[in-house]
Protein backbone atom coordinates (compact mmCIF):
# COMPACT_ATOMS: atom_id res chain seq x y z
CA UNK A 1 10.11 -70.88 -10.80
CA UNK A 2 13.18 -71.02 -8.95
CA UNK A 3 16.26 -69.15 -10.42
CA UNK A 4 18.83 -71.94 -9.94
CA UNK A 5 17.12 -74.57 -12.05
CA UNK A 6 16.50 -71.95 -14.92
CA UNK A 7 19.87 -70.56 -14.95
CA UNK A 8 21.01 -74.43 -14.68
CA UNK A 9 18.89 -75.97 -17.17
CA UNK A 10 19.27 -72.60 -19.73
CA UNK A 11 23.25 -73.43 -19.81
CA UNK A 12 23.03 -76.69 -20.50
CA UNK A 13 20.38 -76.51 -22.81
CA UNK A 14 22.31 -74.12 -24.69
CA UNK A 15 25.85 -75.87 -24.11
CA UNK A 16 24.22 -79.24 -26.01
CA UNK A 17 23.15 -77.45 -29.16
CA UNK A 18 27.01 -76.79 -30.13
CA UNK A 19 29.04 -78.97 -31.49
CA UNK A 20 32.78 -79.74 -31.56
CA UNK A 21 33.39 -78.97 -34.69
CA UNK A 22 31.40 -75.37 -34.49
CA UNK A 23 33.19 -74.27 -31.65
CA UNK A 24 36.30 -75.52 -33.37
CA UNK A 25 37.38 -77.85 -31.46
CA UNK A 26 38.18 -81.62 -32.64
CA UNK A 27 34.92 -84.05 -32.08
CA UNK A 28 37.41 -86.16 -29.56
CA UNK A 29 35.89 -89.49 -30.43
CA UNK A 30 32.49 -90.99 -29.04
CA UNK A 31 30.50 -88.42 -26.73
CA UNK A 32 28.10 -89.70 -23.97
CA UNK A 33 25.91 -86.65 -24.65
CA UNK A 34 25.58 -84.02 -27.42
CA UNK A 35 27.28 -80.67 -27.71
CA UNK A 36 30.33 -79.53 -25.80
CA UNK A 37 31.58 -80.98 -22.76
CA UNK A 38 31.99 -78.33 -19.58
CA UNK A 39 35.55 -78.42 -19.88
CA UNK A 40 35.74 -77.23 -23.52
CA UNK A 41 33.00 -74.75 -22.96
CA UNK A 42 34.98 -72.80 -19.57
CA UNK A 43 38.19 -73.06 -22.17
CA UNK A 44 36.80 -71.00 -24.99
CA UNK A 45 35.06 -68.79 -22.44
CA UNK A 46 38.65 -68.43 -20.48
CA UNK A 47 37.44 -69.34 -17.21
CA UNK A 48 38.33 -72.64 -14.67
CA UNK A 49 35.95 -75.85 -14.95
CA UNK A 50 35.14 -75.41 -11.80
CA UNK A 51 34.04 -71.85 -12.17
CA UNK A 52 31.67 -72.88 -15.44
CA UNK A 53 30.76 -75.88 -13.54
CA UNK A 54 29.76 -73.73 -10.46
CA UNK A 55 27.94 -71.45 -13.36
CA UNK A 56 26.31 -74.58 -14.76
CA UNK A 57 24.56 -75.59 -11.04
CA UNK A 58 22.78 -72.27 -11.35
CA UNK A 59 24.96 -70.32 -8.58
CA UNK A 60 25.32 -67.62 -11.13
CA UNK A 61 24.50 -64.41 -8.67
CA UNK A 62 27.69 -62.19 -8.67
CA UNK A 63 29.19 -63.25 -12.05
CA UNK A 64 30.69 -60.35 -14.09
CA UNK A 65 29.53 -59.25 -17.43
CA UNK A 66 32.75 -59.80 -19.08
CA UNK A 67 32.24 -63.37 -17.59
CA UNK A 68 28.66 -64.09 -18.80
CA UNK A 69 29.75 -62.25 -22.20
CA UNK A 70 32.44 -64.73 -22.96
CA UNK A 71 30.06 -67.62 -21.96
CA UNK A 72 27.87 -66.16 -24.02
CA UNK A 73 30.31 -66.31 -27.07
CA UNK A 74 31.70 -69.69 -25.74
CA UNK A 75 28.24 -71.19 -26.20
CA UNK A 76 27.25 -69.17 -29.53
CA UNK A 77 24.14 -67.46 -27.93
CA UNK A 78 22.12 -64.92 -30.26
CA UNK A 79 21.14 -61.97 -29.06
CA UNK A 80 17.80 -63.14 -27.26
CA UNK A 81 19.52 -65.73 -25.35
CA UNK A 82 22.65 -63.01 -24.75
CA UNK A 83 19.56 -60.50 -23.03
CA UNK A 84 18.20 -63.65 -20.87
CA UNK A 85 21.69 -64.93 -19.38
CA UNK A 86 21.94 -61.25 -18.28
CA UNK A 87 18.52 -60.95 -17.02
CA UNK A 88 18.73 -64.33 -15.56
CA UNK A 89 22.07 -62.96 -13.76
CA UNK A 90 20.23 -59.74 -13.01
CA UNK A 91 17.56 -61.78 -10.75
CA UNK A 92 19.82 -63.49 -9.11
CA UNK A 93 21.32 -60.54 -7.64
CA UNK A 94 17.91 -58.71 -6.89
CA UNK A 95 18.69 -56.34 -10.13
CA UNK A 96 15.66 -54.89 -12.39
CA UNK A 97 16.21 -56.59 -15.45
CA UNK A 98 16.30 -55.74 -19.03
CA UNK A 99 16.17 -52.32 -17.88
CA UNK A 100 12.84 -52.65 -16.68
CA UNK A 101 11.82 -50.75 -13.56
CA UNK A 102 10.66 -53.19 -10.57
CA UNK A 103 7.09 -53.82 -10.65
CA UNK A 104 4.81 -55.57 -8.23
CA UNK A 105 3.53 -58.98 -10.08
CA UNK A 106 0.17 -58.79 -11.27
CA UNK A 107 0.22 -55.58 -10.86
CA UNK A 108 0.73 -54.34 -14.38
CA UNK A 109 -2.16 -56.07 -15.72
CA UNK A 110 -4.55 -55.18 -13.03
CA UNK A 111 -3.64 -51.85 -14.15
CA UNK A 112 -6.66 -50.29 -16.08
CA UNK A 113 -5.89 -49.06 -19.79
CA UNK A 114 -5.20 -45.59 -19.97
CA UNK A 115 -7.26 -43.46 -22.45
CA UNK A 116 -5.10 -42.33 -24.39
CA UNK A 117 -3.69 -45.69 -24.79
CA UNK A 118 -6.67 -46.62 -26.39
CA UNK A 119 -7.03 -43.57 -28.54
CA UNK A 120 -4.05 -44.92 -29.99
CA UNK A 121 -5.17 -48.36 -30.84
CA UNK A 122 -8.64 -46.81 -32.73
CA UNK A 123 -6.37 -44.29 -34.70
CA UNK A 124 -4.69 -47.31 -36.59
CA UNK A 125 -6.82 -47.15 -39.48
CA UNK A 126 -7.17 -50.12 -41.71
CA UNK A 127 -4.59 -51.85 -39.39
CA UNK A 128 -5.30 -54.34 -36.39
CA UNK A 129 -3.66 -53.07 -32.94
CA UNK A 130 -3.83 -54.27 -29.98
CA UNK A 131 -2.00 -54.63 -26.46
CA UNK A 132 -0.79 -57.22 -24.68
CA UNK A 133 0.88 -57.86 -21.27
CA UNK A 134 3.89 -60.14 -20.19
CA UNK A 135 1.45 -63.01 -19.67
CA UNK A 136 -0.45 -62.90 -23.39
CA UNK A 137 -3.28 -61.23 -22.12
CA UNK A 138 -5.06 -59.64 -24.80
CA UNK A 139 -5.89 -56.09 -22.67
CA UNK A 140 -7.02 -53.72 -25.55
CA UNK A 141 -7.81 -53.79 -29.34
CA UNK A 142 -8.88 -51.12 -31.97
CA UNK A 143 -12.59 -52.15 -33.89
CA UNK A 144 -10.51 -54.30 -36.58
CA UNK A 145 -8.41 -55.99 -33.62
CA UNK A 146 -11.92 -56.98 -32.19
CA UNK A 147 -13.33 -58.59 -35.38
CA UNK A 148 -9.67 -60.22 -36.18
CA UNK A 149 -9.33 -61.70 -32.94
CA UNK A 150 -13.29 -62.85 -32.43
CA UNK A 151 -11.71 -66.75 -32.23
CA UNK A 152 -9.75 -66.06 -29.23
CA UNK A 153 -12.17 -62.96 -27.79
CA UNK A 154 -14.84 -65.48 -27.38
CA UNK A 155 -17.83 -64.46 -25.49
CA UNK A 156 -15.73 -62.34 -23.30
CA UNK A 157 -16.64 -63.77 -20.27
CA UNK A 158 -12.55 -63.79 -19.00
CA UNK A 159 -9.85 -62.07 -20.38
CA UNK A 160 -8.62 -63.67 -23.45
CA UNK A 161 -5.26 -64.65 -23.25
CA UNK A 162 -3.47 -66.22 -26.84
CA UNK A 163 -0.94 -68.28 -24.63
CA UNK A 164 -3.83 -69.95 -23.41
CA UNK A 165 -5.85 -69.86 -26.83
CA UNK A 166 -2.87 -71.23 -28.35
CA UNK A 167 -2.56 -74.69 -26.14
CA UNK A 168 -5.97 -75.12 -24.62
CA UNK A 169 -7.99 -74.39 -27.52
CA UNK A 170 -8.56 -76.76 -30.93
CA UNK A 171 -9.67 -73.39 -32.83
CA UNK A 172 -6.35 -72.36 -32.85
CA UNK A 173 -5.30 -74.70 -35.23
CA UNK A 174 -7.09 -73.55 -37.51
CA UNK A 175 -6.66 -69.69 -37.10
CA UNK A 176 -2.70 -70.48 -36.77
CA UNK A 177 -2.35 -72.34 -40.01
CA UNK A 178 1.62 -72.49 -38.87
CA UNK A 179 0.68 -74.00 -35.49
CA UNK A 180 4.18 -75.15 -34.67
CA UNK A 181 6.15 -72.14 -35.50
CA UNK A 182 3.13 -69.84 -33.49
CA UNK A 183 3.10 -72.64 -30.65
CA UNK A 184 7.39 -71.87 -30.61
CA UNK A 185 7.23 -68.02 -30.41
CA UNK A 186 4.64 -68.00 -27.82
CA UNK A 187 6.43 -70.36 -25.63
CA UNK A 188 10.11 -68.68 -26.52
CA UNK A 189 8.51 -64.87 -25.37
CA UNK A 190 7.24 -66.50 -22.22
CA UNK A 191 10.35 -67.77 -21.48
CA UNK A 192 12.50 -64.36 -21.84
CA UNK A 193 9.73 -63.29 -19.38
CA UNK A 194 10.38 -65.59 -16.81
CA UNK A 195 13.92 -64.78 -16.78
CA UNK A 196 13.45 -61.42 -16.50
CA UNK A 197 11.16 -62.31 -13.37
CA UNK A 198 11.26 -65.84 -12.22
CA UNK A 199 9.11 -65.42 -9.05
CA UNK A 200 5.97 -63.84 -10.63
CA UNK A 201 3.21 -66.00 -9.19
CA UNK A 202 0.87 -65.15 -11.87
CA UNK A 203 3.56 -66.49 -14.44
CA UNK A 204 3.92 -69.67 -12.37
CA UNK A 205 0.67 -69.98 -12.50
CA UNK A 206 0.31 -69.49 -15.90
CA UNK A 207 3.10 -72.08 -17.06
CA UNK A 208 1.33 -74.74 -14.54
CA UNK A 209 -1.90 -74.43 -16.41
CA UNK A 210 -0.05 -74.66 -19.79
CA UNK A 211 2.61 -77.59 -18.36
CA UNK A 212 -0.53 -79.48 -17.02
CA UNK A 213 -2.68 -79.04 -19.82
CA UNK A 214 -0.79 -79.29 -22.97
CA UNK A 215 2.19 -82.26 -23.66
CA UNK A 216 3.13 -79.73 -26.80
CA UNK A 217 3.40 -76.75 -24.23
CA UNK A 218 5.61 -78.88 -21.76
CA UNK A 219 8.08 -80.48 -24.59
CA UNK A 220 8.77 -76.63 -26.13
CA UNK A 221 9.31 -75.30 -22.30
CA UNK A 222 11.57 -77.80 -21.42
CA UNK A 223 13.82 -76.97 -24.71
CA UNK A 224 14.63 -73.52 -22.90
CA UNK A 225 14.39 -71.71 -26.08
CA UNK A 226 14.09 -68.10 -26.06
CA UNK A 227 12.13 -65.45 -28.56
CA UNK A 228 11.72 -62.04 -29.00
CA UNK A 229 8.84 -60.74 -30.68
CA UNK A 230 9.92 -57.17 -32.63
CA UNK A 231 8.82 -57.70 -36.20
CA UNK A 232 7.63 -60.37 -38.99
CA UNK A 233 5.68 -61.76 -41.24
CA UNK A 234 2.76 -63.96 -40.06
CA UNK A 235 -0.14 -66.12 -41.64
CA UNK A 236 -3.42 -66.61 -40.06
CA UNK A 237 -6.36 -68.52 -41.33
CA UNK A 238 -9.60 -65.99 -40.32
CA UNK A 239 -13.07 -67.90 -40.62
CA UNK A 240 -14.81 -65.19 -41.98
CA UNK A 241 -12.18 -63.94 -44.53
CA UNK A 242 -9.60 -66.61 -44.86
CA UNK A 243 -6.27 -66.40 -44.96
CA UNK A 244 -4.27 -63.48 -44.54
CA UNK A 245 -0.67 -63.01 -44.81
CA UNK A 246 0.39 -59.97 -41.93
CA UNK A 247 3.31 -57.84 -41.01
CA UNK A 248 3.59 -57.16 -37.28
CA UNK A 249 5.42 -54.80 -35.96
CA UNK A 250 6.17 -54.26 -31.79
CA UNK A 251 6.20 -51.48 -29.83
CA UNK A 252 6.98 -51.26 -25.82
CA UNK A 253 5.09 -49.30 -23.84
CA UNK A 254 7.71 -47.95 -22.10
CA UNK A 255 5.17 -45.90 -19.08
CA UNK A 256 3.31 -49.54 -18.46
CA UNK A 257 6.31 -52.16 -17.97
CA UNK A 258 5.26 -55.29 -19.48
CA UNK A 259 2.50 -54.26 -21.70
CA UNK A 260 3.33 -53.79 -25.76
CA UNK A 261 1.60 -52.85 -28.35
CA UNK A 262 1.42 -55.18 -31.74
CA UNK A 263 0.19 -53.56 -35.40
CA UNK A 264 -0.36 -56.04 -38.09
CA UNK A 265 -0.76 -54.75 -41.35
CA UNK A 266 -1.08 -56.30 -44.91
CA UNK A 267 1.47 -55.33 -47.79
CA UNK A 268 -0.77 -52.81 -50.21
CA UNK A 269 -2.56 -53.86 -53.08
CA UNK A 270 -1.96 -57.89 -51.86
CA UNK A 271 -4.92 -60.04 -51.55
CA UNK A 272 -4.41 -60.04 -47.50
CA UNK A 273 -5.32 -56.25 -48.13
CA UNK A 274 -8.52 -56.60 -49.56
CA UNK A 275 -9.53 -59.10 -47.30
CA UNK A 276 -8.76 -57.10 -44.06
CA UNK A 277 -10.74 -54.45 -46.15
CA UNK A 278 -14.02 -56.72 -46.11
CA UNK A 279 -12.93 -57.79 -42.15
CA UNK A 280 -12.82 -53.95 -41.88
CA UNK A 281 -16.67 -53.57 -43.21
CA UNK A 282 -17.66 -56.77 -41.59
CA UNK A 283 -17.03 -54.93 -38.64
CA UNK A 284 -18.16 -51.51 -39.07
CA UNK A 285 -21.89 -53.73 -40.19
CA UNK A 286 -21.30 -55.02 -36.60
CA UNK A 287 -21.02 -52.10 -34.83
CA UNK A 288 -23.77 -50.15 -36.87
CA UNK A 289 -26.34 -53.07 -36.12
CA UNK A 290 -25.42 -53.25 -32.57
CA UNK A 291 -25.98 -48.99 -32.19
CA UNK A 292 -29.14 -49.24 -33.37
CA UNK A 293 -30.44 -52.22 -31.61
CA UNK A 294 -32.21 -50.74 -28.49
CA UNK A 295 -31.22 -51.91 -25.16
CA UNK A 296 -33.32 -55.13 -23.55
């Protein structure tokens, strides 16, 4: 993806979304287009039109930080859309972003999973963990990640990935009861990754697939909305336990850039709890009957 056209279509995208009277500015009668005009956003951010303007067309390599910060505040930006500006920025200029160390694309989830990465997953307990890369590959789970995730696992013949899952895949309506708001996040984390690298070709490739594939996928990447993951509450609808209301929480892996690893758990003593309980024994059956089944 080329840098220009995201930094480009970012600001804009962003620049529509406020209005006059948010920014504090009179409306100024009829408007050919929604949100603030270029003028009114380089005079809260105290820079020239032309400068913004020059911003706007994506030539954003060099700009300061106490530039892009007051753009930032000029067009109301939360934190997550704060990060990308900078990380967009950062690319421009050949910088490591997000304080990230350079990797080679690809490379990261080529990587094989360390052991004692995966001692950690199986020492959750009676929680699902797993790990994921920058590209929603599903690398790694614990026993209870296995049996939680069976809709997307498949038969394992290719990785699973949930980005793909999500868009490709009519089962995932059903295990994402809140399609839309899943559908959102997914594409909003893949878009803070691009900006952090815009010329991974296994990204590009990714997004093609997705763009090509799925209308829903293409309208929510052009909105140029951005999402962190960190922590939350989700739903999911599980076919062999129903539904189950989970906290997630995130956690970087800070020795494998890219990769993070996700524990949902269910509030104690909640319905969701007993039913990852019978998930958890559903899966234990599993694995006892496959141990004892001799090999063909």
């Amino acid at each position: 993806m080329d840098n220009r056209s995201e930094v480009r279509e970012f600001l804009m995208s962003r620049r529509a979304k406020v209005t006059p009277q948010q920014a504090g500015l009179p409306a100024g009668g009829s408007r050919r287009v929604p949100g603030l005009r270029r003028s009114e956003v380089a005079m809260l951010a105290g820079v020239s039109v032309e400068y913004y303007a020059k911003l706007e067309r994506g030539a954003i390599a060099g700009a300061s930080a106490s530039v892009l910060d007051a753009v930032s505040s000029a067009l109301q930006l939360d934190a997550t859309e704060r990060i990308h500006l900078q990380d967009l920025a950062r690319a421009a200029d050949g910088i490591p972003t997000s304080g990230r160390p350079r990797r080679r694309s690809g490379a990261v989830s080529a990587a094989p999973l360390r052991s004692a990465l995966q001692w950690a997953l199986d020492s959750q307990g009676n929680a699902i963990a797993f790990v994921r890369d920058q590209y929603q590959n599903l690398l790694a789970t614990n026993a209870l990640g296995r049996e939680f995730y069976s809709p997307v696992i498949g038969d394992g013949g290719r990785v699973p990935n949930l980005a793909r899952f999500q868009f490709l895949d009519p089962a995932s309506r059903d295990f994402y009861p809140e399609w839309e708001r899943f559908a959102g996040m997914c594409v909003g984390i893949l878009r803070v990754e691009v900006g952090r690298d815009p010329h991974d070709p296994v990204m590009q490739d990714l997004v093609g697939e997705l763009s090509t594939c799925s209308e829903t996928f293409r309208r929510l990447w052009a909105a140029h909305d951005v999402r962190t993951h960190g922590a939350g509450t989700k739903l999911f609808h599980h076919p062999e336990v129903g539904d189950l209301v989970l906290s997630f929480e995130e956690f970087a892996i800070t020795a494998e850039p890219g990769r993070v690893m996700l524990v949902y758990t269910a509030e104690p003593g909640s319905p969701s709890a007993e039913r990852l309980r019978l998930l958890e024994s559903i899966a234990a059956e599993r694995r006892a009957t496959a141990d004892s089944t001799p090999p063909a």
